[in-house]
C-alpha atoms as a PDB file:
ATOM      1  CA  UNK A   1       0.000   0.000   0.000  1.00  0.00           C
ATOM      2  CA  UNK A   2       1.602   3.480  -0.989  1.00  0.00           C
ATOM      3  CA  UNK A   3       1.005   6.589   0.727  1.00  0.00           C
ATOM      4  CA  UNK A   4       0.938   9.905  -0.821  1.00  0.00           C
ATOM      5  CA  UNK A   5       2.389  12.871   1.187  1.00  0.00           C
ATOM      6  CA  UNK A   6      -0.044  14.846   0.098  1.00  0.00           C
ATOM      7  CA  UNK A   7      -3.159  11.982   0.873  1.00  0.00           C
ATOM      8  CA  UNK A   8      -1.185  11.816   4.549  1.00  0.00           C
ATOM      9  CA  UNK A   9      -1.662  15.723   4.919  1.00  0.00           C
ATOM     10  CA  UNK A  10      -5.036  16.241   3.743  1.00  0.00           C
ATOM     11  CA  UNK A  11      -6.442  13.016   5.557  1.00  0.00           C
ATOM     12  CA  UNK A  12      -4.445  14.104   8.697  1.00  0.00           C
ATOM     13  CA  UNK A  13      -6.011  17.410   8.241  1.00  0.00           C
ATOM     14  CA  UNK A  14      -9.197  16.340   7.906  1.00  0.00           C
ATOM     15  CA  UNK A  15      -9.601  13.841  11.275  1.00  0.00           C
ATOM     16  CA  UNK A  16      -7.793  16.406  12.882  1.00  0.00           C
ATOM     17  CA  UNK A  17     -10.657  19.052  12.521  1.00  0.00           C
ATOM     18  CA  UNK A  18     -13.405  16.318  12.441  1.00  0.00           C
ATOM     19  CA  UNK A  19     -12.051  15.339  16.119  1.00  0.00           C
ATOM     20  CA  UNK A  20     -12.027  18.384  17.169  1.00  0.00           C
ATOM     21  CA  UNK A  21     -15.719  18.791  15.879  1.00  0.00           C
ATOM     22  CA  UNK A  22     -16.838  15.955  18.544  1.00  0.00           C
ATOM     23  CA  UNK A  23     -15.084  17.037  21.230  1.00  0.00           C
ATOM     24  CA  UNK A  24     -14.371  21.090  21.560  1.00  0.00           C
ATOM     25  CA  UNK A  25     -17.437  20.733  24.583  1.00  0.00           C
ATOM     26  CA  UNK A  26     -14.935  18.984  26.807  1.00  0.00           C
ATOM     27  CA  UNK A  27     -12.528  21.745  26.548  1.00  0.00           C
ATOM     28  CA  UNK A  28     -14.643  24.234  27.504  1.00  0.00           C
ATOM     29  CA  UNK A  29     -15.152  25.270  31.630  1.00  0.00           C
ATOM     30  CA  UNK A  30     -18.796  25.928  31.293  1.00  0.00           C
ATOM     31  CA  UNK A  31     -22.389  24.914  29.630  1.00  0.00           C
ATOM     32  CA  UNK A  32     -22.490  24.978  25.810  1.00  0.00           C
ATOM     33  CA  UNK A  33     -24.890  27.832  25.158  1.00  0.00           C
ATOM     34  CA  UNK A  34     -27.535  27.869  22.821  1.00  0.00           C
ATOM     35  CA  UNK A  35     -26.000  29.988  20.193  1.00  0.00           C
ATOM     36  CA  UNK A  36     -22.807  27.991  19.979  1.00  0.00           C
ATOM     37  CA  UNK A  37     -25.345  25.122  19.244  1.00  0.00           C
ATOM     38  CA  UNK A  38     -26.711  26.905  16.123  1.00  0.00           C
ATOM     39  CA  UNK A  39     -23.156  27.494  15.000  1.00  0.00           C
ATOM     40  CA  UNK A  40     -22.510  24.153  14.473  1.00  0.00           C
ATOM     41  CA  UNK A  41     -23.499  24.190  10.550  1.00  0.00           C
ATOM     42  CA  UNK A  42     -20.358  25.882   9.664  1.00  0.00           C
ATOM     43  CA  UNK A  43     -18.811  22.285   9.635  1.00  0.00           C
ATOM     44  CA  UNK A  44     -20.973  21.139   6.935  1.00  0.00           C
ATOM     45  CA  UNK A  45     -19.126  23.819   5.031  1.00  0.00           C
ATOM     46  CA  UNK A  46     -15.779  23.417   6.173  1.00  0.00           C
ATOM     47  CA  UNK A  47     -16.359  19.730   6.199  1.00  0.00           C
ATOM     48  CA  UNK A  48     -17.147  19.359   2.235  1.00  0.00           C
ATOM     49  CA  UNK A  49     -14.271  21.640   1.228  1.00  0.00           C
ATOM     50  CA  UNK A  50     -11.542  19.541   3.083  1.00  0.00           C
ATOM     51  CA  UNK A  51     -12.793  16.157   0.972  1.00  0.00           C
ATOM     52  CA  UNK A  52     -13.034  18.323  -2.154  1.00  0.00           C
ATOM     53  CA  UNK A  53      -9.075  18.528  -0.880  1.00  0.00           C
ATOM     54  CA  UNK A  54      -8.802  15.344  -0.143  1.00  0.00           C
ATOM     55  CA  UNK A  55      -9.813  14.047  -3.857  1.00  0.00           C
ATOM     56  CA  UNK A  56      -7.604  17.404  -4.925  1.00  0.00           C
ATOM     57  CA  UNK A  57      -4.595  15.463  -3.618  1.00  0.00           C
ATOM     58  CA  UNK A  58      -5.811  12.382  -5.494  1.00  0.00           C
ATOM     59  CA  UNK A  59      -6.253  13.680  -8.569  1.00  0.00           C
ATOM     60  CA  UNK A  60      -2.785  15.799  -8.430  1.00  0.00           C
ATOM     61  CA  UNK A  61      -0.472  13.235  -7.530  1.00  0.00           C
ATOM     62  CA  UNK A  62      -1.832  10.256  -8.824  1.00  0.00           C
ATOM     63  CA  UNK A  63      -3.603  11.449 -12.142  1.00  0.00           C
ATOM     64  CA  UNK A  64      -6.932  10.119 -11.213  1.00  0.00           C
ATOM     65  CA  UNK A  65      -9.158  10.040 -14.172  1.00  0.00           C
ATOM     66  CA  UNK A  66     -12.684  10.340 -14.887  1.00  0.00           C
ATOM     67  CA  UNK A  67     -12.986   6.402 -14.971  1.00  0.00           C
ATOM     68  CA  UNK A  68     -12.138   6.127 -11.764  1.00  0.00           C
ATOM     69  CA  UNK A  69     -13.474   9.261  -9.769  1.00  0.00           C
ATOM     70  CA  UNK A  70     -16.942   7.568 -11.518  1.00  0.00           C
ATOM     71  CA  UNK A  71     -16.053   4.424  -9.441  1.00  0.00           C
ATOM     72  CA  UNK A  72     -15.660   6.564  -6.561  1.00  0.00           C
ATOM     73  CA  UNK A  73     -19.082   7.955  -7.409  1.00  0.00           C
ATOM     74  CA  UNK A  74     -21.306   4.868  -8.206  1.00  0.00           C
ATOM     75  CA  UNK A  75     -19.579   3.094  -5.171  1.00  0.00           C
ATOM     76  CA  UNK A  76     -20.743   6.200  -2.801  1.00  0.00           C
ATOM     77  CA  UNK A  77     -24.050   5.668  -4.769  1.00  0.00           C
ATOM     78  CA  UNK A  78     -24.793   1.999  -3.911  1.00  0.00           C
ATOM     79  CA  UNK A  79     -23.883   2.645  -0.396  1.00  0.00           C
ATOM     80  CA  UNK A  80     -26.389   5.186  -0.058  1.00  0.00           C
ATOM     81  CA  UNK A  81     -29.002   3.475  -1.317  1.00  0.00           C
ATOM     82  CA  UNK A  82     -28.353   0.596   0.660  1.00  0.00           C
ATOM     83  CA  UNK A  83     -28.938   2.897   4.014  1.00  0.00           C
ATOM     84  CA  UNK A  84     -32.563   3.242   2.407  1.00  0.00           C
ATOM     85  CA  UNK A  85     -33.051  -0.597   3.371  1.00  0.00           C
ATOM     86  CA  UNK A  86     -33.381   0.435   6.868  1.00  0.00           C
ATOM     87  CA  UNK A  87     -32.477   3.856   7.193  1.00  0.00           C
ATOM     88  CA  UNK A  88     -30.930   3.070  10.355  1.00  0.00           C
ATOM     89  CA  UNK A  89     -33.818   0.498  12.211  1.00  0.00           C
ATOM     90  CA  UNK A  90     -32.916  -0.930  14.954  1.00  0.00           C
ATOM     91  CA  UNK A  91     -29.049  -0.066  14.636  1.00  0.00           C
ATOM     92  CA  UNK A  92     -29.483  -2.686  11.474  1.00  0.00           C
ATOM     93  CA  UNK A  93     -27.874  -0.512   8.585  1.00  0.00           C
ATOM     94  CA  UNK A  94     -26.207  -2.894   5.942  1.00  0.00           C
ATOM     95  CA  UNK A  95     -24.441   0.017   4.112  1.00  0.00           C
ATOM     96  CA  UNK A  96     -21.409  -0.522   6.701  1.00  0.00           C
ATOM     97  CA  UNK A  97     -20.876  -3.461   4.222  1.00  0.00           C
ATOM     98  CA  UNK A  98     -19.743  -1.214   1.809  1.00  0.00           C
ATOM     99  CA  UNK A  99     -18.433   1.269   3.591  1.00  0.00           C
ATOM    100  CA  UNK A 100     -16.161  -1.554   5.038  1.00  0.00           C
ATOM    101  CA  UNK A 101     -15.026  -3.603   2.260  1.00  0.00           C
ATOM    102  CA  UNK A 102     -14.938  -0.325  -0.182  1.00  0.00           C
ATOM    103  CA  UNK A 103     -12.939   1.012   1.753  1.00  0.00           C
ATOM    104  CA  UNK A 104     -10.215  -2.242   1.916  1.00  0.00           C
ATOM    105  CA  UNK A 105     -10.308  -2.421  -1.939  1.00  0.00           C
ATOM    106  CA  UNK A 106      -9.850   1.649  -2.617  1.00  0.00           C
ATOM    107  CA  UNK A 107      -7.334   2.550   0.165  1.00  0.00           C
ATOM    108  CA  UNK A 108      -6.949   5.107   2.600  1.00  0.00           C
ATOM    109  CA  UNK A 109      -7.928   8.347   0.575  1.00  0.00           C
ATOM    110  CA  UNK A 110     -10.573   7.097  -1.709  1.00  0.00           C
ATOM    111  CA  UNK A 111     -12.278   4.775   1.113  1.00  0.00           C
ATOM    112  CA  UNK A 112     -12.271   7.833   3.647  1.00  0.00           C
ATOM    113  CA  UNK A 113     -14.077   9.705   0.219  1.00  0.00           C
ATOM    114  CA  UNK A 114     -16.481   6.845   0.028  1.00  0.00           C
ATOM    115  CA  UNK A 115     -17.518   6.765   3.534  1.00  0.00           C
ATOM    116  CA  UNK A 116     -18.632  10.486   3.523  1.00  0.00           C
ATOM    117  CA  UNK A 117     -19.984  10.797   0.130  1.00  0.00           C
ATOM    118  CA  UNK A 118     -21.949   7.521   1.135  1.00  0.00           C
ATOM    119  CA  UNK A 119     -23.219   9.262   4.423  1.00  0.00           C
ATOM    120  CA  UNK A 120     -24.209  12.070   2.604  1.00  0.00           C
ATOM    121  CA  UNK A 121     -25.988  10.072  -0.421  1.00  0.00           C
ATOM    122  CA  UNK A 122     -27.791   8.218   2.367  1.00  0.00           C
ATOM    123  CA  UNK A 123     -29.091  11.122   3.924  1.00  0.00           C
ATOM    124  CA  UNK A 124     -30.342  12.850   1.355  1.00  0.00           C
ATOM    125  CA  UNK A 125     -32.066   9.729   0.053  1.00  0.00           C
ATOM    126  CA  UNK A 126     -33.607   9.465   3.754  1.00  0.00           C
ATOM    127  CA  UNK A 127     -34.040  13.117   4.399  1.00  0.00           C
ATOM    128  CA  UNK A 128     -31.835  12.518   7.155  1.00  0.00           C
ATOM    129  CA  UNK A 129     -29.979  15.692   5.839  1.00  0.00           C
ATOM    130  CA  UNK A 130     -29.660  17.649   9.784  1.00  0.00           C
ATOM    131  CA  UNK A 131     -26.998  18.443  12.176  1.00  0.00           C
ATOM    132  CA  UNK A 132     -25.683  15.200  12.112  1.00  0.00           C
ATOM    133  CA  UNK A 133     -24.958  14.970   8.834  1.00  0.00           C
ATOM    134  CA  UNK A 134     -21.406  15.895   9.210  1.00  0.00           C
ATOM    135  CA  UNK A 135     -20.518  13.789  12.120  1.00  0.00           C
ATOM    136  CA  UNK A 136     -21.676  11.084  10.098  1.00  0.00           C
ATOM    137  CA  UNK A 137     -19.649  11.526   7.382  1.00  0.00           C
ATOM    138  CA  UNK A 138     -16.657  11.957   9.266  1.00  0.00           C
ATOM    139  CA  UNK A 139     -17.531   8.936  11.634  1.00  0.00           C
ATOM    140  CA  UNK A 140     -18.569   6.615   7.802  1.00  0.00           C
ATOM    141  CA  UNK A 141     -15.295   8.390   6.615  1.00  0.00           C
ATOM    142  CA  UNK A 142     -13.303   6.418   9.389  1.00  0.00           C
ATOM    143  CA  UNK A 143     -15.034   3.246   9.426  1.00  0.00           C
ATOM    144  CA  UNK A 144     -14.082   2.842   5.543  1.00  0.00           C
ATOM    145  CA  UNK A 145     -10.549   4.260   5.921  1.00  0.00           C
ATOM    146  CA  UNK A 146     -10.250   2.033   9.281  1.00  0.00           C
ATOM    147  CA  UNK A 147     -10.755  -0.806   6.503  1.00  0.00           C
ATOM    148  CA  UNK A 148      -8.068  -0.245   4.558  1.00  0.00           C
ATOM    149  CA  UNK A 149      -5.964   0.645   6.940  1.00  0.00           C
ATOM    150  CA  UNK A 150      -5.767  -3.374   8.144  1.00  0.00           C
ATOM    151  CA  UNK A 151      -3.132  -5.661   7.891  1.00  0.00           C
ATOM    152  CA  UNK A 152      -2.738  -7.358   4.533  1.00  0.00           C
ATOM    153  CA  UNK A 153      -4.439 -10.848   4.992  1.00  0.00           C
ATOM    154  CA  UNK A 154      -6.387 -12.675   2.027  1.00  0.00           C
ATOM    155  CA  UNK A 155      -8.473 -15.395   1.844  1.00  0.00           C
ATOM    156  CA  UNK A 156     -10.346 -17.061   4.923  1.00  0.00           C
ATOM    157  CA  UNK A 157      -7.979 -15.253   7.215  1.00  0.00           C
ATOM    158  CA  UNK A 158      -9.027 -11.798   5.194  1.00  0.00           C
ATOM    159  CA  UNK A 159     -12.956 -12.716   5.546  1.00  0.00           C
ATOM    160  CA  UNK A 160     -12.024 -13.313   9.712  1.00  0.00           C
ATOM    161  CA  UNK A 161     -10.112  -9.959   9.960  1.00  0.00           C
ATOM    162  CA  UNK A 162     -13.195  -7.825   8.208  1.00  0.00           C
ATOM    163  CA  UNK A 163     -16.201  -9.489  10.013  1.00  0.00           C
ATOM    164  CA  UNK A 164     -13.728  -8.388  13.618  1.00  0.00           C
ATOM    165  CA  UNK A 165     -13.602  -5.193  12.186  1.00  0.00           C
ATOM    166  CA  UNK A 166     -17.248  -4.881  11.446  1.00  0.00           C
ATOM    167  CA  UNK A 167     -17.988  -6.075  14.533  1.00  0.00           C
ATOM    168  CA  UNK A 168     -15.657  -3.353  16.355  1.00  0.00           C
ATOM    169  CA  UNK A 169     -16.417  -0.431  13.892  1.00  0.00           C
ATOM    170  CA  UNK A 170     -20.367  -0.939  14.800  1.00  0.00           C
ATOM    171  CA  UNK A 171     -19.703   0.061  18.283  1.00  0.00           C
ATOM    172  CA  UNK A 172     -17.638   2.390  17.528  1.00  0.00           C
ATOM    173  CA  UNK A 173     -19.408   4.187  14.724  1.00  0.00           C
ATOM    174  CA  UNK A 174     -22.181   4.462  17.819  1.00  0.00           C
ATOM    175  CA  UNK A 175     -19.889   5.451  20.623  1.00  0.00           C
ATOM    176  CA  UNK A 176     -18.224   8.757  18.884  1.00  0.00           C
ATOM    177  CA  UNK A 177     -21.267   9.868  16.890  1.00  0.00           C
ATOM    178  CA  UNK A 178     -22.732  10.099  20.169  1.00  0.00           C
ATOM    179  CA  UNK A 179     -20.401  12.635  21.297  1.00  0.00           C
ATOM    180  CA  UNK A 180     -22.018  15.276  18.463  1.00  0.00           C
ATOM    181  CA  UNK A 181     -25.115  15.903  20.923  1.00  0.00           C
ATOM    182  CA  UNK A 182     -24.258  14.333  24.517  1.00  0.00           C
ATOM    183  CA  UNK A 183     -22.462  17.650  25.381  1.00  0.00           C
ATOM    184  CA  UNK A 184     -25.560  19.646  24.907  1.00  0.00           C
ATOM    185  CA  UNK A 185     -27.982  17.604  26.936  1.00  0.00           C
ATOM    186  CA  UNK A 186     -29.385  18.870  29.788  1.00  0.00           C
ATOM    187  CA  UNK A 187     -28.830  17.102  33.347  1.00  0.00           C
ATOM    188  CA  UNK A 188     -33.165  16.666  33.307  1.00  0.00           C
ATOM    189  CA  UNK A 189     -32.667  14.619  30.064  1.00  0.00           C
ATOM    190  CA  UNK A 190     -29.987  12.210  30.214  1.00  0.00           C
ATOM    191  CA  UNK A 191     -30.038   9.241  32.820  1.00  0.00           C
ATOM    192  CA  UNK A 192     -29.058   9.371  36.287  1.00  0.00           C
ATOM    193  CA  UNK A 193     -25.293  10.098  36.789  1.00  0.00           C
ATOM    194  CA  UNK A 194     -24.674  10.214  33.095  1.00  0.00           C
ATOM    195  CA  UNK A 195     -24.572  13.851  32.192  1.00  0.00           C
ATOM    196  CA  UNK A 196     -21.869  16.069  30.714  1.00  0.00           C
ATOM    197  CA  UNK A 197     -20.274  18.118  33.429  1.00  0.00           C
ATOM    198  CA  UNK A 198     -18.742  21.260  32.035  1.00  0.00           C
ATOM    199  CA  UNK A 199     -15.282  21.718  33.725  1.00  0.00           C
ATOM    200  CA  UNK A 200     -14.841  18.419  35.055  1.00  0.00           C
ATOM    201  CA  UNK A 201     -11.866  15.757  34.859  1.00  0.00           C
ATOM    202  CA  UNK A 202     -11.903  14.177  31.410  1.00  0.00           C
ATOM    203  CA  UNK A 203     -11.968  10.945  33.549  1.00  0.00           C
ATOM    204  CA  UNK A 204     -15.311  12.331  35.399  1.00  0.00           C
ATOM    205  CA  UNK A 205     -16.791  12.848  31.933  1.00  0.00           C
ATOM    206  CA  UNK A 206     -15.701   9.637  30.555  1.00  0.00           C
ATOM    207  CA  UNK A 207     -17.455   7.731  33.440  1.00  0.00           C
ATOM    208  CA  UNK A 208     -20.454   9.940  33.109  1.00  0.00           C
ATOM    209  CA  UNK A 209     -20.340   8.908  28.928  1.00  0.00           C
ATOM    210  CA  UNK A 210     -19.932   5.291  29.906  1.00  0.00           C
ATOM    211  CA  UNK A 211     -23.382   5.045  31.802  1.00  0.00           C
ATOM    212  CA  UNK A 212     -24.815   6.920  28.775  1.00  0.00           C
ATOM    213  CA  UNK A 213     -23.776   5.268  25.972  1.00  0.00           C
ATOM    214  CA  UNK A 214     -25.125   1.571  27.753  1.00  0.00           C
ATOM    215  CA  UNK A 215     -28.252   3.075  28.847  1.00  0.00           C
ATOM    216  CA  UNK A 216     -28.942   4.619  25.525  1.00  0.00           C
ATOM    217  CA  UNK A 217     -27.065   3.226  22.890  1.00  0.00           C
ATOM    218  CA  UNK A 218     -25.614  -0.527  22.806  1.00  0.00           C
ATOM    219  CA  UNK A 219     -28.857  -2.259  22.228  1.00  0.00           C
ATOM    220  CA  UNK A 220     -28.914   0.075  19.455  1.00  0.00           C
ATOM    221  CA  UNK A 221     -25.404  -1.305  18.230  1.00  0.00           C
ATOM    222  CA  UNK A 222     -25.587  -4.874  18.705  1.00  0.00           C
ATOM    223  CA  UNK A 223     -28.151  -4.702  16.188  1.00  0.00           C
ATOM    224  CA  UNK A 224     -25.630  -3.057  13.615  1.00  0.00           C
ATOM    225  CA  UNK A 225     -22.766  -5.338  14.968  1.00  0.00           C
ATOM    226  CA  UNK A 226     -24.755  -8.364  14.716  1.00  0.00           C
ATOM    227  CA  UNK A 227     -26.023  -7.464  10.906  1.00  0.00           C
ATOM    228  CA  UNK A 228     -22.984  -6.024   9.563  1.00  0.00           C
ATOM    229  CA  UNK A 229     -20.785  -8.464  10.696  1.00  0.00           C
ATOM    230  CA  UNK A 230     -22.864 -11.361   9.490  1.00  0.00           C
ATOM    231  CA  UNK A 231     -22.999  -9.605   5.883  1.00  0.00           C
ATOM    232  CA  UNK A 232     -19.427  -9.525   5.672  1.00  0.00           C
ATOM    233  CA  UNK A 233     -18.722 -12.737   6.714  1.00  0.00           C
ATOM    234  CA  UNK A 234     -20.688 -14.315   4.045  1.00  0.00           C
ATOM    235  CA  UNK A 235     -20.562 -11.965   1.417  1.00  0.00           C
ATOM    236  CA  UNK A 236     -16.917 -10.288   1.544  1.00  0.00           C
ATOM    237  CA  UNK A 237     -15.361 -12.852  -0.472  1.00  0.00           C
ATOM    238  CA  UNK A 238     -17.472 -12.556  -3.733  1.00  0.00           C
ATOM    239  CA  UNK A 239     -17.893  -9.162  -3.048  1.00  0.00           C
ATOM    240  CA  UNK A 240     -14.236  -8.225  -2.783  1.00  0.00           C
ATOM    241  CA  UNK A 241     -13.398 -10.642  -5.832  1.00  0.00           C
ATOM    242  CA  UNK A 242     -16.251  -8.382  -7.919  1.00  0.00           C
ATOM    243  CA  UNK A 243     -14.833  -4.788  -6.685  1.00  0.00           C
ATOM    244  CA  UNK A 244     -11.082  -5.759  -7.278  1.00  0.00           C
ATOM    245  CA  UNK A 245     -12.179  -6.673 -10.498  1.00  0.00           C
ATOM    246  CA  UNK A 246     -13.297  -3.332 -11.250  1.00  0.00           C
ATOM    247  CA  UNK A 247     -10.501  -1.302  -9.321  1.00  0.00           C
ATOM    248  CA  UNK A 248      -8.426  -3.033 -11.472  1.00  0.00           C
ATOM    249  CA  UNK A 249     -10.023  -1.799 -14.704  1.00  0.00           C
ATOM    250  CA  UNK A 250      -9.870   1.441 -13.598  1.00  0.00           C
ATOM    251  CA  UNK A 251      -6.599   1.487 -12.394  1.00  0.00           C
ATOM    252  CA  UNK A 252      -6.704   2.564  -8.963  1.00  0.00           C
ATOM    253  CA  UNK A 253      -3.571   2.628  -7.057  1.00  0.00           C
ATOM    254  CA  UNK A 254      -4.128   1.933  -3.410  1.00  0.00           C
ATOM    255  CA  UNK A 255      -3.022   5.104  -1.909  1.00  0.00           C
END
C-alpha cells in the first residue's frame, strides 16, 4: 500500500478538525450555550471543502481520471441506497458493508471519500440531511478508511479480519457519533449520573459517557454489529473478488 504525502496531509487534516468537531465541549469550563449550538453548521461547510481537498490530492499526484473518480461515485451511490433498506432500524444498517469492504479495496484516501460521500448520499435519500450529517460523514469516513488501513491478509484469514472489524467499527461508529449531541444535553434529560459536566476531569466525563452510551445506545449497536458483521462474513469474499475486479479496470492505485 503506498502513501501519498499529500493523501497523509489532507487526511491528517481532515480527522484532525473532524475530532475536534466531537469534542471542543470537553474543553470548555462551562455549559455549551444555545447559540454555539446553532453554530454548528459551519462544519458542513468546512467539512465538504476539506474532501473536495482530499480528492484534490488524489487527482494531483496520482492522475486520477474520470474512470475512476466515476467508481468513486457509483460506489458512494450503492452505499447510499443501501442505508434506504433500513435507514438506520434498529441499529441494522447494511451500508457498513460497503463502507467496510470499499474502503479495503480503494485505500486510505478514496475509502475515507467513500464513507462520507456515502453518508451524505444516504441522507439525502432518507431526508436525514440535519446536524448530524457531518458527524456522520466523518464517523462513515473512518469506518471505511479504518478498513483499509488493516493488515494485509487474504483469503479465509481476510474474511475473519473484516467481520472483527465490522464487529468493532459498529460500536464504535455508535460510541463517537454520540459525542455530536451528549455535550448539549441537559442534566433533566440524560439518565441518572450520566450527564456532561462542564469543567470536570476528562476521567469524570468519561465515566459519566460510559453510563450513557449503555443506557442509551448498545442495544442500538448490537443490532448493527450483529447485521454487519454477518454480511461480511458471508458476502466479503465474492464481493471483494467483484470490486477488485473493477478497481483493477480502472486502475486505482491503493493510496
Amino acid at each position: 500500500m503506498r502513501f501519498s504525502a499529500r493523501s497523509v496531509a489532507m487526511l491528517g487534516l481532515t480527522s484532525v478538525v473532524g475530532a475536534g468537531a466531537f469534542l471542543w465541549p470537553f474543553f470548555l469550563d462551562h455549559a455549551v450555550t444555545d447559540q454555539q449550538m446553532h453554530d454548528l453548521p459551519w462544519l458542513f461547510a468546512l467539512l465538504m471543502g476539506l474532501l473536495a481537498l482530499v480528492l484534490l490530492s488524489q487527482v494531483t499526484s496520482r492522475g486520477l481520471d474520470a474512470k475512476e473518480v466515476a467508481v468513486l461515485g457509483v460506489l458512494a451511490a450503492a452505499g447510499g441506497a443501501l442505508r434506504v433498506l433500513s435507514a438506520g432500524t434498529a441499529g441494522v444498517e447494511p451500508m457498513f458493508v460497503a463502507l467496510i469492504l470499499g474502503g479495503r479495496v480503494l485505500g486510505p484516501s478514496m475509502g475515507f471519500l467513500l464513507g462520507s460521500l456515502s453518508m451524505l448520499t444516504g441522507a439525502f435519500l432518507t431526508s436525514g440531511v440535519g446536524p448530524w450529517l457531518p458527524f456522520q460523514m466523518l464517523t462513515g469516513g473512518w469506518v471505511a478508511l479504518g478498513a483499509a488501513l488493516l493488515p494485509h491478509a487474504a483469503g479465509r484469514l481476510e474474511t475473519w479480519l473484516l467481520t472483527a472489524y465490522a464487529a468493532v467499527s459498529s460500536f464504535a461508529y455508535g460510541a463517537v457519533m454520540n459525542l455530536w449531541f451528549w455535550p448539549f444535553l441537559s442534566t433533566s434529560s440524560a439518565p441518572t449520573g450520566a450527564a456532561f459536566e462542564p469543567g470536570a476531569s476528562a476521567l469524570t466525563n468519561a465515566a459519566h459517557y460510559g453510563v450513557f452510551y449503555v443506557a442509551t445506545s448498545l442495544g442500538w449497536d448490537v443490532g448493527r454489529a450483529v447485521v454487519t458483521a454477518a454480511l461480511v462474513a458471508i458476502g466479503s469474499r465474492p464481493i471483494l473478488r467483484t470490486l477488485r475486479r473493477a478497481v483493477r479496470q480502472a486502475a486505482f492505485a491503493r493510496t
